[in-house]
C-alpha atoms as a PDB file:
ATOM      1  CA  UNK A   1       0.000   0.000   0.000  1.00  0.00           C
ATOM      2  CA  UNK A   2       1.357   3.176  -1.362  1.00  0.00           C
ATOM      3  CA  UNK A   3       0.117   6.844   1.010  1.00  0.00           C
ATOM      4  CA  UNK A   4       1.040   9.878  -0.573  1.00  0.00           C
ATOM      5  CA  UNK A   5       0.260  13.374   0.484  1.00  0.00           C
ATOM      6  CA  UNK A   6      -0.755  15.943  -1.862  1.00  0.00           C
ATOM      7  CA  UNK A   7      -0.594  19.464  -1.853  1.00  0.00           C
ATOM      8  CA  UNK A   8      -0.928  21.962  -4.514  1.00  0.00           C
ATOM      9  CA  UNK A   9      -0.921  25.718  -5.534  1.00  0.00           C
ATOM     10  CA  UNK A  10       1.112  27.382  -3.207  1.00  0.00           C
ATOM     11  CA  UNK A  11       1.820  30.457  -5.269  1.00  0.00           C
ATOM     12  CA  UNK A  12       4.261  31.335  -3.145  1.00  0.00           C
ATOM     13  CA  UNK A  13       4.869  35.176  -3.674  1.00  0.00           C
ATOM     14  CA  UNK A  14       7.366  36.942  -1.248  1.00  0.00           C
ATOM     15  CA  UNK A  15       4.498  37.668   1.267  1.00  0.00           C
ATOM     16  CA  UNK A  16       3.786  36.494   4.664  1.00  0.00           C
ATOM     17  CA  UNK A  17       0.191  35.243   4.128  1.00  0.00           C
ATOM     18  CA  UNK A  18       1.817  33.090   1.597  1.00  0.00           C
ATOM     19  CA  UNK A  19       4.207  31.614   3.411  1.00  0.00           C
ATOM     20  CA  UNK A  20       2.351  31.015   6.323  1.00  0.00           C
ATOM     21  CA  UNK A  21      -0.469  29.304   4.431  1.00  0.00           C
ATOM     22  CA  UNK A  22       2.320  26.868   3.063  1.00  0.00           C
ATOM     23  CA  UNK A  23       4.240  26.780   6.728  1.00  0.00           C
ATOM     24  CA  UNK A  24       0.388  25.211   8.073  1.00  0.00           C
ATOM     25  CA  UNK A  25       0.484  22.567   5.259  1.00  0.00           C
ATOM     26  CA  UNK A  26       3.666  21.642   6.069  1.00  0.00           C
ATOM     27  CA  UNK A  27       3.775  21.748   9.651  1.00  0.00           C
ATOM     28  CA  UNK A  28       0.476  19.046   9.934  1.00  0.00           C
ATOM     29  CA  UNK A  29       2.157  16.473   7.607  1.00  0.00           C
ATOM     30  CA  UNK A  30       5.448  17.030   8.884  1.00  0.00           C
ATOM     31  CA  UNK A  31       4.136  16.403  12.223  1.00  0.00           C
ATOM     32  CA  UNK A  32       2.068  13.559  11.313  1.00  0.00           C
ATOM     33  CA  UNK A  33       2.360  10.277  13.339  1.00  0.00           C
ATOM     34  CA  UNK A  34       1.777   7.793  11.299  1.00  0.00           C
ATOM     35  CA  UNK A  35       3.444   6.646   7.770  1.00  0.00           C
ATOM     36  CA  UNK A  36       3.186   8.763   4.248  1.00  0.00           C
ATOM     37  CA  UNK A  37       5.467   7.684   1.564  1.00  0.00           C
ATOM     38  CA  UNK A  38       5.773  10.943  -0.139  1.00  0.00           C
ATOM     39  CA  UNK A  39       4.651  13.828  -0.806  1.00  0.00           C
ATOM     40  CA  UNK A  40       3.337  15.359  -4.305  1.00  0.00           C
ATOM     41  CA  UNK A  41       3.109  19.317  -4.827  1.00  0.00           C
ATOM     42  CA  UNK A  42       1.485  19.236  -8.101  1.00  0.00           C
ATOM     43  CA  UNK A  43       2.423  22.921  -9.627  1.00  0.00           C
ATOM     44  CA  UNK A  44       2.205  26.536  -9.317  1.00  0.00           C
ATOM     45  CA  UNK A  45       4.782  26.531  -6.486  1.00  0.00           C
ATOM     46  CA  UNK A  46       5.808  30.027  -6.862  1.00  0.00           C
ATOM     47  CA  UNK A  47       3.692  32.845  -8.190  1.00  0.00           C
ATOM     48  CA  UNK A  48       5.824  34.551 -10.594  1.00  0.00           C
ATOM     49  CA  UNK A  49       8.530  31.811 -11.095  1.00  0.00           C
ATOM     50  CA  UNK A  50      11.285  33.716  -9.235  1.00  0.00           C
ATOM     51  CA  UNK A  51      14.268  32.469  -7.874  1.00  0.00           C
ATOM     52  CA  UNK A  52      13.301  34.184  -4.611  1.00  0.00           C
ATOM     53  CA  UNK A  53      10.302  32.088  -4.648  1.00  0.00           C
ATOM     54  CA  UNK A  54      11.990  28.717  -5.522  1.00  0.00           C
ATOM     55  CA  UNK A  55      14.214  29.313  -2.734  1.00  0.00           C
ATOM     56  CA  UNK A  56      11.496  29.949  -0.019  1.00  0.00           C
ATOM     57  CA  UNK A  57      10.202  26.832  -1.287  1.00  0.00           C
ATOM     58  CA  UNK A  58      13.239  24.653  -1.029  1.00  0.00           C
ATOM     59  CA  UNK A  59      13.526  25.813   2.314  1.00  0.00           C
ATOM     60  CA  UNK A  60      10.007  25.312   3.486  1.00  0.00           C
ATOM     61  CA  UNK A  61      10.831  21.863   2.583  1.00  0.00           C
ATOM     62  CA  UNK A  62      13.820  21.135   3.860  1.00  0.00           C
ATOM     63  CA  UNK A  63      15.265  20.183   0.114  1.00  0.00           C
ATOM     64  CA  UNK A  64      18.498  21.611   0.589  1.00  0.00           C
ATOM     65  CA  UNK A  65      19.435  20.140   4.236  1.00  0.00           C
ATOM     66  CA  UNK A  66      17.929  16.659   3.219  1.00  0.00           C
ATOM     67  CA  UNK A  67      15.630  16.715   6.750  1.00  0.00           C
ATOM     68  CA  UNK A  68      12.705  15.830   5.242  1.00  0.00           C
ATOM     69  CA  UNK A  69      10.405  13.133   6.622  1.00  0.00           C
ATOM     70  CA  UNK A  70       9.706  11.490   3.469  1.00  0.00           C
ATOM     71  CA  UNK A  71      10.411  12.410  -0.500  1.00  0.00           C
ATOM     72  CA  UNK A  72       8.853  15.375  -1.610  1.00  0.00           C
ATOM     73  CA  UNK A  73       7.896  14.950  -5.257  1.00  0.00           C
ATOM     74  CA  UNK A  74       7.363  18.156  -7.667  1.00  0.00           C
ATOM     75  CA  UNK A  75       5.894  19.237 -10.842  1.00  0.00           C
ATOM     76  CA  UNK A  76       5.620  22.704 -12.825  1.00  0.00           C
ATOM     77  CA  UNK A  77       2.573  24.539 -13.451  1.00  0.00           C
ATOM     78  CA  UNK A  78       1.574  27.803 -15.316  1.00  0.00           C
ATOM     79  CA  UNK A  79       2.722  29.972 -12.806  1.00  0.00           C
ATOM     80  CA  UNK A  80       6.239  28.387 -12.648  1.00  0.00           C
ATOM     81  CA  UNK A  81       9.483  28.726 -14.651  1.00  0.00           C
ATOM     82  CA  UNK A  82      11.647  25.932 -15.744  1.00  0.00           C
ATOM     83  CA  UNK A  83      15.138  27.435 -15.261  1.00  0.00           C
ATOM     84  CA  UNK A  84      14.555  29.248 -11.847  1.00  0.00           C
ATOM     85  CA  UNK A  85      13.001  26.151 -11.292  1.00  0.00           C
ATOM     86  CA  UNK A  86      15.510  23.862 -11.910  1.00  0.00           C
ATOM     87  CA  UNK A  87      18.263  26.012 -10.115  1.00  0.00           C
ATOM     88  CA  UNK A  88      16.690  27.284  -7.192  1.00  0.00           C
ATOM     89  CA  UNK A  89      14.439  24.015  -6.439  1.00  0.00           C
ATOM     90  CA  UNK A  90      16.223  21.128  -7.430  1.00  0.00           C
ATOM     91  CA  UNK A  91      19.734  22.513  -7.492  1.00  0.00           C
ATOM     92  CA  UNK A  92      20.200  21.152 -11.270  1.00  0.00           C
ATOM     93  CA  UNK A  93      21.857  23.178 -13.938  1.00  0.00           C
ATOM     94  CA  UNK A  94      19.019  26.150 -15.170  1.00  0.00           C
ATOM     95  CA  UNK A  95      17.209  24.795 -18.867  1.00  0.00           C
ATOM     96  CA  UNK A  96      13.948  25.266 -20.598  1.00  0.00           C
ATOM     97  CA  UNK A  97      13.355  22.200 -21.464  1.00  0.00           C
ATOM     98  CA  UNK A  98      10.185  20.402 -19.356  1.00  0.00           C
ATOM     99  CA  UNK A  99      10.775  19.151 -16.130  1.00  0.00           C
ATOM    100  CA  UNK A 100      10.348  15.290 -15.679  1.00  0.00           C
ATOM    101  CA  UNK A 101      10.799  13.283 -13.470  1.00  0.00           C
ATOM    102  CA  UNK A 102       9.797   9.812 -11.983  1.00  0.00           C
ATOM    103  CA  UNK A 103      10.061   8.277  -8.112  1.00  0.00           C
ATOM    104  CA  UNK A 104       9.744   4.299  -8.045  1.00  0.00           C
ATOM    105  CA  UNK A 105       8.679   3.247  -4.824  1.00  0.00           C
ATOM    106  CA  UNK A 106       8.734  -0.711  -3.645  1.00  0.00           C
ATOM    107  CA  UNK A 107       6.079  -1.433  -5.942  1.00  0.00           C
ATOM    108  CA  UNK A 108       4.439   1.281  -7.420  1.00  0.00           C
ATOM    109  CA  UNK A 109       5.696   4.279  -9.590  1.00  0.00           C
ATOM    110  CA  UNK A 110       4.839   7.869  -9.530  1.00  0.00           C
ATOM    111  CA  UNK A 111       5.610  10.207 -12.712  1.00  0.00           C
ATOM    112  CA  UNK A 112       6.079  13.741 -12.000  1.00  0.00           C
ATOM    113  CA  UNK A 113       5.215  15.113 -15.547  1.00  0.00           C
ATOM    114  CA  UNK A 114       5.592  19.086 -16.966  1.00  0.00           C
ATOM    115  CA  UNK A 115       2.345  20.322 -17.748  1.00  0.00           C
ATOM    116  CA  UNK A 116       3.420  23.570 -18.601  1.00  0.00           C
ATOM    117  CA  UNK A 117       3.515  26.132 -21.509  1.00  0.00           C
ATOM    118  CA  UNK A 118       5.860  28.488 -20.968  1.00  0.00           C
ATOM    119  CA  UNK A 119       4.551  32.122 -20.717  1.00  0.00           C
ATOM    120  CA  UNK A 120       0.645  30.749 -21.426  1.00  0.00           C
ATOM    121  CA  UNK A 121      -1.827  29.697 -18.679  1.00  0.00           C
ATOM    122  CA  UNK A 122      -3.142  26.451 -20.583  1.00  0.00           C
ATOM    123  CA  UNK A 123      -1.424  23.424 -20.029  1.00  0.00           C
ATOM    124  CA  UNK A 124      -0.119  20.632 -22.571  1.00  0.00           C
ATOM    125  CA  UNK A 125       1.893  17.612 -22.493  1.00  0.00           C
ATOM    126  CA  UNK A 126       4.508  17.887 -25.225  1.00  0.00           C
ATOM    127  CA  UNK A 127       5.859  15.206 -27.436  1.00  0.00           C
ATOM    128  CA  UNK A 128       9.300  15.386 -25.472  1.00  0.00           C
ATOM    129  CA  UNK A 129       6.991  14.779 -22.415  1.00  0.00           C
ATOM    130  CA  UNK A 130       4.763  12.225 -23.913  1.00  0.00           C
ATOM    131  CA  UNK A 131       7.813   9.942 -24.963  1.00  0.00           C
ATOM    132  CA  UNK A 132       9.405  10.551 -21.785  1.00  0.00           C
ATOM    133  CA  UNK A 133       6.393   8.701 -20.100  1.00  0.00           C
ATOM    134  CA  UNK A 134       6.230   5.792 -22.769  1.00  0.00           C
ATOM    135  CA  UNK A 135       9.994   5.099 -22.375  1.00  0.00           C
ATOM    136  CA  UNK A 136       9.847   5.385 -18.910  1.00  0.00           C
ATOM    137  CA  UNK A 137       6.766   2.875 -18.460  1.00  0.00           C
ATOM    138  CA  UNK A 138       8.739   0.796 -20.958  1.00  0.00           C
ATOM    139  CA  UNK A 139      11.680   0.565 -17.732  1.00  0.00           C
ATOM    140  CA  UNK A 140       9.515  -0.642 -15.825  1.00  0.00           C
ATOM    141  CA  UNK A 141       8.393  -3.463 -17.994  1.00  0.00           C
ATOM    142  CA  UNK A 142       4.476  -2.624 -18.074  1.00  0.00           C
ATOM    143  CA  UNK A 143       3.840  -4.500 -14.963  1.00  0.00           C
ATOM    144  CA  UNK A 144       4.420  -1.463 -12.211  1.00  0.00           C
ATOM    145  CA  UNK A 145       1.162   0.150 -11.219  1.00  0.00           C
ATOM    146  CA  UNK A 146       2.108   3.628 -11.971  1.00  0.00           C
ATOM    147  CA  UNK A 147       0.510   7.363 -11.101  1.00  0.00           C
ATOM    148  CA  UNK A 148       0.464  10.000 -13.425  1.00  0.00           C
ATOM    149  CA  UNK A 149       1.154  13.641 -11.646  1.00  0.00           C
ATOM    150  CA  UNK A 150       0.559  17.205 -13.352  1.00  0.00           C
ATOM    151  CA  UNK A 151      -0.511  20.443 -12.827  1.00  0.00           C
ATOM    152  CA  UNK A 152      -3.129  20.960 -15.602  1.00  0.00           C
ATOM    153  CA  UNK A 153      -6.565  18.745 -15.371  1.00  0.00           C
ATOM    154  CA  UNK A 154      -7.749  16.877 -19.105  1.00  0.00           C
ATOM    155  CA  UNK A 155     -11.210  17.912 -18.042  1.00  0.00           C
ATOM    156  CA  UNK A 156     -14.099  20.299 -16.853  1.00  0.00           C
ATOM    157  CA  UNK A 157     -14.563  21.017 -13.596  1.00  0.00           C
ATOM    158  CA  UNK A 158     -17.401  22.987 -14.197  1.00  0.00           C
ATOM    159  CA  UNK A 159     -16.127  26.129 -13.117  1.00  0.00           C
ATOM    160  CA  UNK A 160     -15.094  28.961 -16.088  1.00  0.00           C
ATOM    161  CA  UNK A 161     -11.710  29.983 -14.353  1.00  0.00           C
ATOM    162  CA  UNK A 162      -9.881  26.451 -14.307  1.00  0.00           C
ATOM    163  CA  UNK A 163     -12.077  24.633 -17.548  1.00  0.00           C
ATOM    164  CA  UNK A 164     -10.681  27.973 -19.513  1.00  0.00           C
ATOM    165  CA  UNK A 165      -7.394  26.284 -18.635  1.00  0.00           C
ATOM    166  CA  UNK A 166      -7.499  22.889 -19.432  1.00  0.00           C
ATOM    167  CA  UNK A 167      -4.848  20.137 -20.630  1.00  0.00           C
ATOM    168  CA  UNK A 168      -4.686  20.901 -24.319  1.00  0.00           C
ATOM    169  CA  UNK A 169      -4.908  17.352 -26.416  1.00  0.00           C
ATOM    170  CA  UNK A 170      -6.939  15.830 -23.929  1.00  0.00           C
ATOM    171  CA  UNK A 171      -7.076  12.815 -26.901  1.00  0.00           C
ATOM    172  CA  UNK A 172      -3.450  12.253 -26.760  1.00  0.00           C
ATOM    173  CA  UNK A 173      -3.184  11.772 -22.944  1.00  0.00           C
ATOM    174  CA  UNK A 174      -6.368   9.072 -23.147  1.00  0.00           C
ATOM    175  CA  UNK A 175      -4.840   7.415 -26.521  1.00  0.00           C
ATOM    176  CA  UNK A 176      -1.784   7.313 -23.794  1.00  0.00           C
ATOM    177  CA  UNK A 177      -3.987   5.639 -21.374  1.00  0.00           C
ATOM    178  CA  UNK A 178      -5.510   3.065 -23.798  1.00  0.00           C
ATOM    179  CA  UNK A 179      -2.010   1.870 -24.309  1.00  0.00           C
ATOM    180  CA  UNK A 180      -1.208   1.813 -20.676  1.00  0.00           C
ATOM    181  CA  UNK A 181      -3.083  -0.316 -18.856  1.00  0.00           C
ATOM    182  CA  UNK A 182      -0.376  -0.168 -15.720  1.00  0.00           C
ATOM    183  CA  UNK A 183      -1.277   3.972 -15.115  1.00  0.00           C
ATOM    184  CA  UNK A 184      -3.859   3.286 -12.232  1.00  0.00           C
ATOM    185  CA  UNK A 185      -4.745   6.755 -12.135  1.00  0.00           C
ATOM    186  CA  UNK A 186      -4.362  10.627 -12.939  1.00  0.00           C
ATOM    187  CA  UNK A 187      -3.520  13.479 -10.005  1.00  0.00           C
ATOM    188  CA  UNK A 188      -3.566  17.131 -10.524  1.00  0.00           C
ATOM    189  CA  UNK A 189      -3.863  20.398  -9.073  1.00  0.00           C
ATOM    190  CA  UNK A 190      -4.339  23.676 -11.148  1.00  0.00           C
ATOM    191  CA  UNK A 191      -8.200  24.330 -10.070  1.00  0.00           C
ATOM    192  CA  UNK A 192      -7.982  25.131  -6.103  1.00  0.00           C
ATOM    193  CA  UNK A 193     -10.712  22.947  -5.636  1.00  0.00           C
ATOM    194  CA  UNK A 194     -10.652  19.243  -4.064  1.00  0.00           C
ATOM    195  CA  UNK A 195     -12.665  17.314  -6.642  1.00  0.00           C
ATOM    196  CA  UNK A 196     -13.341  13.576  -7.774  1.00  0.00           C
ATOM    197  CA  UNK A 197     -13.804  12.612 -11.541  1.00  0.00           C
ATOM    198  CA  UNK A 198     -12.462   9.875 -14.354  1.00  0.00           C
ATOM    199  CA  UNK A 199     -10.571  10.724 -17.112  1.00  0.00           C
ATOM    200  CA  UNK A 200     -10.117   8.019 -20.071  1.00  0.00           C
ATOM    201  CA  UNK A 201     -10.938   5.153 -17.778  1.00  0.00           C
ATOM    202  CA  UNK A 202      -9.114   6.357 -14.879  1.00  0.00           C
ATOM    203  CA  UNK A 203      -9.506   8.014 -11.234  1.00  0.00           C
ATOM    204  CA  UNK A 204      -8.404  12.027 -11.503  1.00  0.00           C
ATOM    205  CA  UNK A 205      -7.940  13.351  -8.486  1.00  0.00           C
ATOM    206  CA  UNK A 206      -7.509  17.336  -8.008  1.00  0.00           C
ATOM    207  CA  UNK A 207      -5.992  18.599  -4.970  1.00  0.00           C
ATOM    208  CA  UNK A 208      -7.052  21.450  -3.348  1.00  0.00           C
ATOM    209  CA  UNK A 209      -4.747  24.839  -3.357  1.00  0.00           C
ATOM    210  CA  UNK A 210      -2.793  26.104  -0.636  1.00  0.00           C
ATOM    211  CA  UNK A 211      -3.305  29.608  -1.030  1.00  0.00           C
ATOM    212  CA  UNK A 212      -7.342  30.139  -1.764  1.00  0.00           C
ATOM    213  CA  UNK A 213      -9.830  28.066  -2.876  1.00  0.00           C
ATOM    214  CA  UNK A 214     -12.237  28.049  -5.655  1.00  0.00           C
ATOM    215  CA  UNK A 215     -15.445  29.422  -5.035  1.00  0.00           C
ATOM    216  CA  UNK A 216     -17.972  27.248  -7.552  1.00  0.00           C
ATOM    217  CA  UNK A 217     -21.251  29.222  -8.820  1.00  0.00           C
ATOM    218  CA  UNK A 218     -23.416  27.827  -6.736  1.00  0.00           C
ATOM    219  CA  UNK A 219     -21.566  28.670  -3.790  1.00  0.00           C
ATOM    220  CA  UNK A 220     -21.537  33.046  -4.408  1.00  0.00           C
ATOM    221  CA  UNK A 221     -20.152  35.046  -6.584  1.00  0.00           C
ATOM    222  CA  UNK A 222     -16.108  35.622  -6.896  1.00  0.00           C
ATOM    223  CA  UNK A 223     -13.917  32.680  -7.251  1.00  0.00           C
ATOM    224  CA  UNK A 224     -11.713  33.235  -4.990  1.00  0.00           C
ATOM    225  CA  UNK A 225     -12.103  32.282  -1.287  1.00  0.00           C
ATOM    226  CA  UNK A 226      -9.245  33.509   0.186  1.00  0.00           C
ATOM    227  CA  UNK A 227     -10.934  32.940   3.698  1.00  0.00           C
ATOM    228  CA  UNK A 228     -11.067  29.321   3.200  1.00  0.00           C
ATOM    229  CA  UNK A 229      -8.109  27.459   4.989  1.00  0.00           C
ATOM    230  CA  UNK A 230      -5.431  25.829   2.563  1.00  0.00           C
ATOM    231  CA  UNK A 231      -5.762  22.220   1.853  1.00  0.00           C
ATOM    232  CA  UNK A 232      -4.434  19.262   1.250  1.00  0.00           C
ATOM    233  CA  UNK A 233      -4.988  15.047   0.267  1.00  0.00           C
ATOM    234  CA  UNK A 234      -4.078  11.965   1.579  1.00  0.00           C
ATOM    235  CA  UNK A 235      -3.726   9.426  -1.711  1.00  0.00           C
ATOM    236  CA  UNK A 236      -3.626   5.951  -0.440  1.00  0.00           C
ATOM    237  CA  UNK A 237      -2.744   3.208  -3.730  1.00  0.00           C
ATOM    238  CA  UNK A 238      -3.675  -0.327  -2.692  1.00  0.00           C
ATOM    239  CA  UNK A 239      -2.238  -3.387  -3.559  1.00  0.00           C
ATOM    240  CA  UNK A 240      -5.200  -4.582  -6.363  1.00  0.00           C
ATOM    241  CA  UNK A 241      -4.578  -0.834  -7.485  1.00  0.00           C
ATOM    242  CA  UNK A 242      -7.251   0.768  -6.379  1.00  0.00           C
ATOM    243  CA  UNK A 243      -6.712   4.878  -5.817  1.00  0.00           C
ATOM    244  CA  UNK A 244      -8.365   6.118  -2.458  1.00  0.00           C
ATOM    245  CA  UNK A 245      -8.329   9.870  -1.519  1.00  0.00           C
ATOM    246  CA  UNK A 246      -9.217  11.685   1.282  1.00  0.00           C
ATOM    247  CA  UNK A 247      -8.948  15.366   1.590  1.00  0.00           C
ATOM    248  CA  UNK A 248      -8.211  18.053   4.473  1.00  0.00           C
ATOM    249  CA  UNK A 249      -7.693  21.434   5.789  1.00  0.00           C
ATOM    250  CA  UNK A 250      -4.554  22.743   7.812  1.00  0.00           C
END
């Protein structure tokens, strides 16, 4: 049984209220008692993809002294920027090229993919990224149940902020899945909202944002709560893989 925790959004921006939001998040899974195996921040990490911001966030979680409870897992999003990225977060040489990459537990797999357009707010998969995922699946010889992790969801969420934003190609991602039996299931952030759908066959799980939450139209008018407290998942991958979330506040 595979537990990750899930957070998303951040948008960390130089401010306090920013930073605090995130320092909450972290402090209740930091703290917790019991076992997570990692944990996934799904995009939009910084606000305006500074290397400020990436640092802030490498502190907040504890990437450059290695004290870390578990593996903390990452992924662009629209708001990010590769190079800063790459420098400032993951202390690799600074490039434009999209940001991959894949953590194999005992026996499951988790691909972090790159979602993101540079300088646009819609997301796509590319065909660097798309190959990246069949040659990594390939490694693993088809027979490792395997997650699928980016910022931008393939589908409505009924809401026009986040649908206006959607994975590009949605067709290309579910002619993926076709081929793919072993991806179990589909986790993404992007919309500030916890939500539950299928994509292609698949669970798609959206985690909820750190720094406000999405109002829906139902619910009153402007989108953003910024009252709401930030949120997080719990994704728990069971041995028949079957994907279980729950989802909470800090």
């Amino acid at each position: 049984m595979l537990v990750l925790a899930h957070i998303s959004d951040l948008h960390l921006d130089g401010t306090r209220r920013a930073s605090e939001r995130a320092e909450r998040v972290r402090d209740r899974l930091w703290e917790l008692p019991g076992r997570v195996d990692a944990l996934l921040v799904t995009g939009d990490i910084a606000d305006h993809g500074t290397e400020a911001e990436y640092e802030e966030a490498a502190r907040l979680f504890g990437l450059r002294d290695g004290e870390t409870p578990f593996p903390v897992l990452t992924c662009p999003g629209n708001h990010d920027s590769r190079a800063p990225y790459r420098k400032a977060l993951l202390g690799q040489p600074a490039s434009e090229g999209p940001v991959n990459n894949i953590h194999v537990f005992d026996d499951a797999a988790v691909l972090m993919c790159d979602s993101s357009i540079p300088g646009q707010d819609e997301g796509e998969l590319d065909e660097e990224t798309y190959a990246w995922i069949e040659t990594t699946l390939d490694e693993l010889d088809g027979t490792v149940p395997s997650l699928l992790a980016f910022h931008h969801p393939p589908v409505a969420l009924h809401h026009p902020l986040p649908d206006a934003y959607q994975l590009r190609r949605p067709a290309s991602l579910a002619a993926l899945l076709e081929r793919r039996p072993e991806v179990v299931g589909l986790i993404n952030g992007h919309a500030h909202t916890p939500a539950a759908t299928a994509f292609a066959g698949r669970p798609l799980v959206v985690g909820p944002g750190v720094t406000w939450t999405l109002r829906l139209p139902w619910e009153g008018e402007g989108a953003a709560d910024r009252d709401a407290p930030p949120g997080f998942a719990f994704h728990v991958l069971a041995d028949d893989g079957r994907l279980t979330s729950h989802f909470r506040t800090a």
